[in-house]
Protein backbone atom coordinates (compact mmCIF):
# COMPACT_ATOMS: atom_id res chain seq x y z
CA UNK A 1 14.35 41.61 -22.41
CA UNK A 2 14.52 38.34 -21.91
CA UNK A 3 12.10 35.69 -20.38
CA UNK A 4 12.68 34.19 -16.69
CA UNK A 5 10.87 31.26 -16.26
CA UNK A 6 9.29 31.36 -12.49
CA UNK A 7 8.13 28.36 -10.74
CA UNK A 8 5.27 29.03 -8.18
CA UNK A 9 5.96 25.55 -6.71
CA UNK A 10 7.32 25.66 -3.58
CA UNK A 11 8.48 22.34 -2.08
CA UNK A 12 7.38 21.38 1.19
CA UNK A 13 10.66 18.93 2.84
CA UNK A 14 10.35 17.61 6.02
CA UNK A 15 13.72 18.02 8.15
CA UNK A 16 15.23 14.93 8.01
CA UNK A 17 15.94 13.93 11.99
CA UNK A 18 19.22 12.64 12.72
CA UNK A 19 19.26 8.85 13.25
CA UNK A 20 22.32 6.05 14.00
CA UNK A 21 23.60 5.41 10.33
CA UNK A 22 22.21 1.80 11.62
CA UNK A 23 18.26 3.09 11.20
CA UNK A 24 18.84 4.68 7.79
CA UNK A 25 20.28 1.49 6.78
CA UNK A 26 17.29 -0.34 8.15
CA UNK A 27 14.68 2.18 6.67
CA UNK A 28 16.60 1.92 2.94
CA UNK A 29 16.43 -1.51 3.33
CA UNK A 30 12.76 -1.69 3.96
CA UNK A 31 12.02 0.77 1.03
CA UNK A 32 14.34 -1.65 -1.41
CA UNK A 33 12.49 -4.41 -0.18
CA UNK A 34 9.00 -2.54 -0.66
CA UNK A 35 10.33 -1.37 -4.71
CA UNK A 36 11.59 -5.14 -5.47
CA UNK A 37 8.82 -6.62 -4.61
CA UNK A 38 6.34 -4.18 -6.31
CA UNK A 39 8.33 -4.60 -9.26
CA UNK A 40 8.08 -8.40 -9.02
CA UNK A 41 4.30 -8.11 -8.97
CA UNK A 42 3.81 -5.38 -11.63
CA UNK A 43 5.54 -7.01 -13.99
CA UNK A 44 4.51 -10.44 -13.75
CA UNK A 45 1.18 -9.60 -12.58
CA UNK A 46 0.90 -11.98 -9.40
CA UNK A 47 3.36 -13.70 -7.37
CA UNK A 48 2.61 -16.34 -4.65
CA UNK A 49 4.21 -16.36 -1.30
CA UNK A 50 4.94 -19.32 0.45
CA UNK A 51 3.44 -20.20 4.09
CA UNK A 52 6.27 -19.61 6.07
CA UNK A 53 7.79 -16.28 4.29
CA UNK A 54 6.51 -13.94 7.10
CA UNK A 55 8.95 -11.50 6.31
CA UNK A 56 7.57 -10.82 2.43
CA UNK A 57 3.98 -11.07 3.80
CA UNK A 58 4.66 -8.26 6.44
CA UNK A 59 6.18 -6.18 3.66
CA UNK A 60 2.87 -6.97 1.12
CA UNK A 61 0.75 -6.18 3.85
CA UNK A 62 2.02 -3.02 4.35
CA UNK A 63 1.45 -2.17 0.48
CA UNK A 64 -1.95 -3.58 0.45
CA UNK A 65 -2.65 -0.75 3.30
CA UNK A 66 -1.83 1.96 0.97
CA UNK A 67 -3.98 -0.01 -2.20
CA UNK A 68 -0.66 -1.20 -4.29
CA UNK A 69 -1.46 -4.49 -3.98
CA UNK A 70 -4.41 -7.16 -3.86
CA UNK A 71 -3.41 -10.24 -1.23
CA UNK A 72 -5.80 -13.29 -1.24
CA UNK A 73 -4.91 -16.37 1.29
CA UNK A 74 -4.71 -19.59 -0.78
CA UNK A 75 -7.46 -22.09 0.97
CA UNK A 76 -7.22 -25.56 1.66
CA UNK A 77 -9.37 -26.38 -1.28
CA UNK A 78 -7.35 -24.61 -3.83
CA UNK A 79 -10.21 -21.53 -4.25
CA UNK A 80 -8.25 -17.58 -3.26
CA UNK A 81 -10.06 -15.24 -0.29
CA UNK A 82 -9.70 -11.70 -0.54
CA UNK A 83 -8.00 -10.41 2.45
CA UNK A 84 -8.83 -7.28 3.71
CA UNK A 85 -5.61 -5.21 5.05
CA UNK A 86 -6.89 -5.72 8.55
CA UNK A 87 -6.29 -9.58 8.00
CA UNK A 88 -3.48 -9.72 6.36
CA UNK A 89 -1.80 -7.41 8.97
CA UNK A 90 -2.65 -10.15 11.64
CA UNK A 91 -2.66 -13.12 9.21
CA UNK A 92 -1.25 -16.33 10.45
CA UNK A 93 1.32 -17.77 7.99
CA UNK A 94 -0.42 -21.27 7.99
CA UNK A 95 -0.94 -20.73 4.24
CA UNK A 96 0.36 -19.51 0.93
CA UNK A 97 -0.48 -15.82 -0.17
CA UNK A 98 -0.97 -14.72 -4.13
CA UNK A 99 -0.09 -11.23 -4.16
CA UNK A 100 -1.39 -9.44 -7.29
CA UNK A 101 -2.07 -5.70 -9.13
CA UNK A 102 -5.01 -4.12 -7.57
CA UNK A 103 -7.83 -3.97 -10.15
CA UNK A 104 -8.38 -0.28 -11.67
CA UNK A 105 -11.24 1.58 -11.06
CA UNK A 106 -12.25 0.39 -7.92
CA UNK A 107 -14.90 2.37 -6.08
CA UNK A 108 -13.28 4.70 -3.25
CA UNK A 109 -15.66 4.65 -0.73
CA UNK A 110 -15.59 7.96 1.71
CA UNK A 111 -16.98 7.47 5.08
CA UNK A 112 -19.08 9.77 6.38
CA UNK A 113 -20.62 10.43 10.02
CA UNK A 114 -24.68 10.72 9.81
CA UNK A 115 -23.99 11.78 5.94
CA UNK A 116 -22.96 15.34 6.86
CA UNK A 117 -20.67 15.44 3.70
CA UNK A 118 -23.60 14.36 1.24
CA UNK A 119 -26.21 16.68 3.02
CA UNK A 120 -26.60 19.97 1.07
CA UNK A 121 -29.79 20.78 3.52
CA UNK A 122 -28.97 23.57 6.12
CA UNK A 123 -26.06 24.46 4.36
CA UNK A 124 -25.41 27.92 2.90
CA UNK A 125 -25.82 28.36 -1.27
């Protein structure tokens, strides 16, 4: 007999709603703009943004959210400031952005409320 070869992965898709062939457009669009620009930073290793590119700095802030990318805000002084993704989400575009890899092994921090999730005390063995 021969061998069959069974996968017991079993892919979970989403339905796909209908939308206006304009809002697929759009939403391609974004996620080329997204790929290009990761691209750009991966394989040069930073990239700076100018002030006024609000557009590129919406789409980098949007990364940084999800931890592809590092964004620090270019002071007056010439020194770079960390921006957390809660700034750069509501950064003003007065100044330039440097937009770089995030650096590996970063800490993950995982909140916790009154450190239930650390607590082994009370808890069944």
């Amino acid at each position: 007999m021969g061998c069959v070869a069974v996968s017991n992965v079993v892919p979970f898709r989403r339905p796909v709603p209908a939308q206006a062939p304009g809002e697929r457009e759009a939403r391609d669009r974004r996620r080329s703009e997204q790929r290009s620009l990761l691209d750009a930073v991966y394989a040069t290793g930073s990239m700076v943004l100018a002030a006024e590119d609000r557009a590129t700095k919406l789409t980098a802030s949007r990364l940084q959210v999800y931890g592809f990318l590092a964004i620090e805000e270019m002071r007056e002084d010439g020194t770079m400031r960390r921006l957390r993704p809660s700034e750069a989400i509501r950064a003003r575009g007065e100044r330039p952005w440097r937009l770089s890899k995030p650096a590996c092994g970063t800490a993950v921090t995982i909140p916790s409320l009154d450190g239930f999730l650390f607590e082994s005390g009370g808890q069944p063995a």
